[in-house]
N, C-alpha and C. Protein backbone atom coordinates (compact mmCIF):
# COMPACT_ATOMS: atom_id res chain seq x y z
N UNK A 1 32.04 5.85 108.15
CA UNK A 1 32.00 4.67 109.00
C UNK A 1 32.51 5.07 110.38
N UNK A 2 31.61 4.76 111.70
CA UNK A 2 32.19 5.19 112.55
C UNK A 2 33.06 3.69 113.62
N UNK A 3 33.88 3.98 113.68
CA UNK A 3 35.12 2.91 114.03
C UNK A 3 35.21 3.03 115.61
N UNK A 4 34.55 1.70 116.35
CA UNK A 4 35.11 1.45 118.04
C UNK A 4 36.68 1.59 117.70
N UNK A 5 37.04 1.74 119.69
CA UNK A 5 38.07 1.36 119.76
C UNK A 5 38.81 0.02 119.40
N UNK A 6 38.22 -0.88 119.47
CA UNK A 6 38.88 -2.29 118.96
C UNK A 6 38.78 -1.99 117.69
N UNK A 7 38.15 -1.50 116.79
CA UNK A 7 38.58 -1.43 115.33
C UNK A 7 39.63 -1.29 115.15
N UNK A 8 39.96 -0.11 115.28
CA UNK A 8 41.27 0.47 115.61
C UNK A 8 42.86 -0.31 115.86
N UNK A 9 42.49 -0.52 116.96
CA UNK A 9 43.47 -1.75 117.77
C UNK A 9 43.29 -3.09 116.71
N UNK A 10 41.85 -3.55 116.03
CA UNK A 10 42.38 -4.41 115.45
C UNK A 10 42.92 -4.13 113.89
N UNK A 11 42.72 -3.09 113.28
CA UNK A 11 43.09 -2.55 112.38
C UNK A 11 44.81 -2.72 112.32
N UNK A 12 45.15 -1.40 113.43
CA UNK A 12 46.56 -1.64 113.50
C UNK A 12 47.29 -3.00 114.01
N UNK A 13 46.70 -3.90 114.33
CA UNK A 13 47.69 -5.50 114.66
C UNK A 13 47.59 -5.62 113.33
N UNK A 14 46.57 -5.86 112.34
CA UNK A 14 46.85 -6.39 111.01
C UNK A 14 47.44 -5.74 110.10
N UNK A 15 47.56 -4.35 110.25
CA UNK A 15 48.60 -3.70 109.45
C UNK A 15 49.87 -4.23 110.06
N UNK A 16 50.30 -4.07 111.19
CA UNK A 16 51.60 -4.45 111.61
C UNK A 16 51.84 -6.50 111.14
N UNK A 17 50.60 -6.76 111.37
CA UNK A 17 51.00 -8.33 110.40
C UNK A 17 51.98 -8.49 109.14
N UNK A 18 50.85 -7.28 108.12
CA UNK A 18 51.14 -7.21 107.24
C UNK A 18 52.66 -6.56 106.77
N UNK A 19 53.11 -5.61 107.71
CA UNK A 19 54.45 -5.37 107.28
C UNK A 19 55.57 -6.30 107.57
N UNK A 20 55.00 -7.10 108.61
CA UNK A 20 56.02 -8.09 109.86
C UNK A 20 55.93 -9.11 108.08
N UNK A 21 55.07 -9.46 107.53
CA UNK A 21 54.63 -10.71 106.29
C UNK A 21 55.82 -10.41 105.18
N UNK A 22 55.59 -8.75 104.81
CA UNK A 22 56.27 -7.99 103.75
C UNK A 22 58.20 -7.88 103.93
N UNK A 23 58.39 -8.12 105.09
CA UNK A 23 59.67 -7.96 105.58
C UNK A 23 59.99 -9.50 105.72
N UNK A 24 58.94 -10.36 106.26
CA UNK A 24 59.49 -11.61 105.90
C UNK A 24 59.42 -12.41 104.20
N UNK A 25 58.68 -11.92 103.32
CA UNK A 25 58.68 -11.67 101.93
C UNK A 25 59.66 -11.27 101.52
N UNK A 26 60.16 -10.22 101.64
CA UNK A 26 61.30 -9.47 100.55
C UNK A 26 62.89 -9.81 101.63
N UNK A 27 62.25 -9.97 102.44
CA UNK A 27 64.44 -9.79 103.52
C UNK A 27 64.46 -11.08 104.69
N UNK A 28 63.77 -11.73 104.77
CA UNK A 28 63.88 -12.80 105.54
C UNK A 28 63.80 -12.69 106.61
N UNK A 29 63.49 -11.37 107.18
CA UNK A 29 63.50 -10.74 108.84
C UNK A 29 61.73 -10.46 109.02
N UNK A 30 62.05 -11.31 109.93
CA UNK A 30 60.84 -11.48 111.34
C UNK A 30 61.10 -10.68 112.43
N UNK A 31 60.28 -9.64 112.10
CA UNK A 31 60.25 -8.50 112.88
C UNK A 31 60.07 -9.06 114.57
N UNK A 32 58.81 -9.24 114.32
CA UNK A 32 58.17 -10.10 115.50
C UNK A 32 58.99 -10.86 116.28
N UNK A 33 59.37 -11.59 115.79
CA UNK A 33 60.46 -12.49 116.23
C UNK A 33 61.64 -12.01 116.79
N UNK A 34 62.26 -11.06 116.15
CA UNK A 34 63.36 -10.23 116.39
C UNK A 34 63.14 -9.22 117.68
N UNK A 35 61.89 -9.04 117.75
CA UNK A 35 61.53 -8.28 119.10
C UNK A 35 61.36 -9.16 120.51
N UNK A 36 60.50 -9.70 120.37
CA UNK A 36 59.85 -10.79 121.42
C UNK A 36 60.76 -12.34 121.55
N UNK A 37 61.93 -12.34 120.83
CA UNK A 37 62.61 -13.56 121.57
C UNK A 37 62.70 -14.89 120.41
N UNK A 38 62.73 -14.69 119.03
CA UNK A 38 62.11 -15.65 118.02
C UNK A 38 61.23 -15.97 118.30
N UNK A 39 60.93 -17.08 117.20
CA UNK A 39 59.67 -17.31 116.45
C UNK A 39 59.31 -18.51 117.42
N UNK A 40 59.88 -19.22 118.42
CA UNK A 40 59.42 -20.35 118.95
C UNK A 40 59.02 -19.78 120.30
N UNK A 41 59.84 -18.26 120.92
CA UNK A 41 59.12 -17.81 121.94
C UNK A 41 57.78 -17.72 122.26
N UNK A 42 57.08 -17.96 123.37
CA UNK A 42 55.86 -18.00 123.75
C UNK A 42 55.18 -16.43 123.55
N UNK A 43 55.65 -15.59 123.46
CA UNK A 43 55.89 -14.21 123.76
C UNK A 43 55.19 -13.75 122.10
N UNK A 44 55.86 -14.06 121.42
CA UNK A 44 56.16 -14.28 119.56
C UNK A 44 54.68 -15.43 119.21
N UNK A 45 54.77 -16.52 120.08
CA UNK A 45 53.32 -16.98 119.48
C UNK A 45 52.14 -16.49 119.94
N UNK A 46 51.90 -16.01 121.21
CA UNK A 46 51.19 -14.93 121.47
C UNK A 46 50.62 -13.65 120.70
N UNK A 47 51.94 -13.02 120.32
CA UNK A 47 51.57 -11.85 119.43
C UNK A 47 50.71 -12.37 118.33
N UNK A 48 51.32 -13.42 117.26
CA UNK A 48 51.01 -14.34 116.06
C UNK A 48 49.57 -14.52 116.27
N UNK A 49 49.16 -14.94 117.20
CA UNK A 49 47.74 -15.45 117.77
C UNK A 49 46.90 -14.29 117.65
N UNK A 50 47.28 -13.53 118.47
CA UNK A 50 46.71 -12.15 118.37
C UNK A 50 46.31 -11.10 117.18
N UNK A 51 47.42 -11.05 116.55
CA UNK A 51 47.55 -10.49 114.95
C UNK A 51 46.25 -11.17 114.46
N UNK A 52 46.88 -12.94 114.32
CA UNK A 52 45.48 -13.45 113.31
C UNK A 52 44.04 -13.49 113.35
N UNK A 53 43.57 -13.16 115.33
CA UNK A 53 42.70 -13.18 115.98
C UNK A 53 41.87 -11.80 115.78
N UNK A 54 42.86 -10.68 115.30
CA UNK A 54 42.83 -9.38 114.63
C UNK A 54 42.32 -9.37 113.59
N UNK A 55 43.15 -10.10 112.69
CA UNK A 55 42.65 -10.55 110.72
C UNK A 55 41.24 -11.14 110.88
N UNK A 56 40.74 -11.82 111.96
CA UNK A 56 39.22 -12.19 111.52
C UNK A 56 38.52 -11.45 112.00
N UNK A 57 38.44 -10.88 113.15
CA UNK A 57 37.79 -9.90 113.76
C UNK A 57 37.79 -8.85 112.43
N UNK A 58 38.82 -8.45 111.48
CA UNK A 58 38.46 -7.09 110.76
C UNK A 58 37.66 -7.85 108.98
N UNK A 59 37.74 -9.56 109.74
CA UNK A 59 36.64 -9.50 107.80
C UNK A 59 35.00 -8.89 108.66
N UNK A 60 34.96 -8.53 110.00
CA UNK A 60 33.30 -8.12 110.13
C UNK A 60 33.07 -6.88 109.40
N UNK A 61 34.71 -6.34 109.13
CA UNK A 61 34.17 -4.92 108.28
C UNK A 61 33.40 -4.70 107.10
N UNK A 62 33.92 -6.03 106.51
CA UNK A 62 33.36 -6.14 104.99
C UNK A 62 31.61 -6.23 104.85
N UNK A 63 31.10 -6.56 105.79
CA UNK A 63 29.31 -6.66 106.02
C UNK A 63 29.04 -5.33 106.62
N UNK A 64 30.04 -4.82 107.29
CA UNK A 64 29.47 -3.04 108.01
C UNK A 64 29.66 -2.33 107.26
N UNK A 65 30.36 -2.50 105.95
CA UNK A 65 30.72 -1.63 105.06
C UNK A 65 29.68 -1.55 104.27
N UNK A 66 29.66 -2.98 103.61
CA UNK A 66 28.19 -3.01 102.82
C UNK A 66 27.02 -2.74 103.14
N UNK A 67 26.72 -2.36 104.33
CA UNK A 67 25.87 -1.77 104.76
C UNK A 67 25.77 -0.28 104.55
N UNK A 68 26.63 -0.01 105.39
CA UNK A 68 27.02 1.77 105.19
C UNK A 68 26.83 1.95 103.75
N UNK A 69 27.54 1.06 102.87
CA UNK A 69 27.26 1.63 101.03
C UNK A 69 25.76 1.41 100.79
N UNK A 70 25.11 0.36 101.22
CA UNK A 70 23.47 0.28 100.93
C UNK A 70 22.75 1.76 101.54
N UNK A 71 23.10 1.72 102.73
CA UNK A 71 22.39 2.97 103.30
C UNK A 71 22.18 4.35 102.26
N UNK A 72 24.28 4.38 102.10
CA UNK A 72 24.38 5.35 101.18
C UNK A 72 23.65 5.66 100.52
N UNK A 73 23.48 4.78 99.79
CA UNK A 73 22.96 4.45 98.50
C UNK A 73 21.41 4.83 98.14
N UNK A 74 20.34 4.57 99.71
CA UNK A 74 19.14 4.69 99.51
C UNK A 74 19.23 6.39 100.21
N UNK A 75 19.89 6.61 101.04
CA UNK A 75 19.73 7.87 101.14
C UNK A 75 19.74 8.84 99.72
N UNK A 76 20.96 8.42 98.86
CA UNK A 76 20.97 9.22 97.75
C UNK A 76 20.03 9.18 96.89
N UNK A 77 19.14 7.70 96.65
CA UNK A 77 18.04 7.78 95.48
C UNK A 77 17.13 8.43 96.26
N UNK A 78 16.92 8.45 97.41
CA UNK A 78 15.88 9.23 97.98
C UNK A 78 15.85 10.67 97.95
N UNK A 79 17.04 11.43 97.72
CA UNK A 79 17.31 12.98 97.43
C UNK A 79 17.31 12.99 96.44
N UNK A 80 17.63 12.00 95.56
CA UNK A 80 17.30 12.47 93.76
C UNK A 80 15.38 12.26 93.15
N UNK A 81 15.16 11.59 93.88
CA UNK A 81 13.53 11.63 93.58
C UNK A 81 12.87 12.95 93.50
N UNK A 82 12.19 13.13 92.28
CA UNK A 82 11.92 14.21 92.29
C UNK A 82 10.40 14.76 93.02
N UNK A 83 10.87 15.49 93.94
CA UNK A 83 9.57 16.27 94.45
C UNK A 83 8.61 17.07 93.52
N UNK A 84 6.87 16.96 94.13
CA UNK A 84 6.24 17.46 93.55
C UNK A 84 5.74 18.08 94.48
N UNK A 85 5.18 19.88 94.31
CA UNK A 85 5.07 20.65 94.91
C UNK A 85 3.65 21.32 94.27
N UNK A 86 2.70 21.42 94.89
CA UNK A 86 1.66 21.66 94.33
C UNK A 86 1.62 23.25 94.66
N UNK A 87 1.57 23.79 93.16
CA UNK A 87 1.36 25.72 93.41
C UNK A 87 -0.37 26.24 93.35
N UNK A 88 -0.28 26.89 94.08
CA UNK A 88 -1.70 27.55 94.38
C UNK A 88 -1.79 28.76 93.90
């Protein structure tokens, strides 16, 4: 799969969601928050916005993927078909 730069960029906001989620899950600390000024800072809802604006932007992967696996897929039945080679 070949990945733009915004993949990327949006890749890593939703990983960093996801640990900022996991730390507010297990320890009660809001990373995010703890950086940018709490959770009511403008700064903090910004990021929030962004992150989630990230999370939808990366479900387009799930249709580029399935693609790439279809492709796969016909490329490979197409190399397993067996050739016929007529000998003279």
């Amino acid at each position: 799969m070949r990945y733009r730069t915004w993949d990327w960029v949006a890749l890593s906001l939703v990983i960093l969601g996801a640990i900022n989620w996991g730390l507010i899950g297990l320890f009660r600390f809001d990373l995010i928050a703890v950086i940018f000024g709490g959770m009511e800072s403008i700064v903090s809802r910004i990021i929030y916005t962004i992150i989630a604006l990230a999370g939808l932007y990366c479900l387009s992967f799930i249709g580029r993927t399935r693609d790439i696996v279809d492709n796969a897929e016909r490329r490979t039945h197409n190399h397993n078909t067996p050739h016929t080679h007529n000998a003279i």
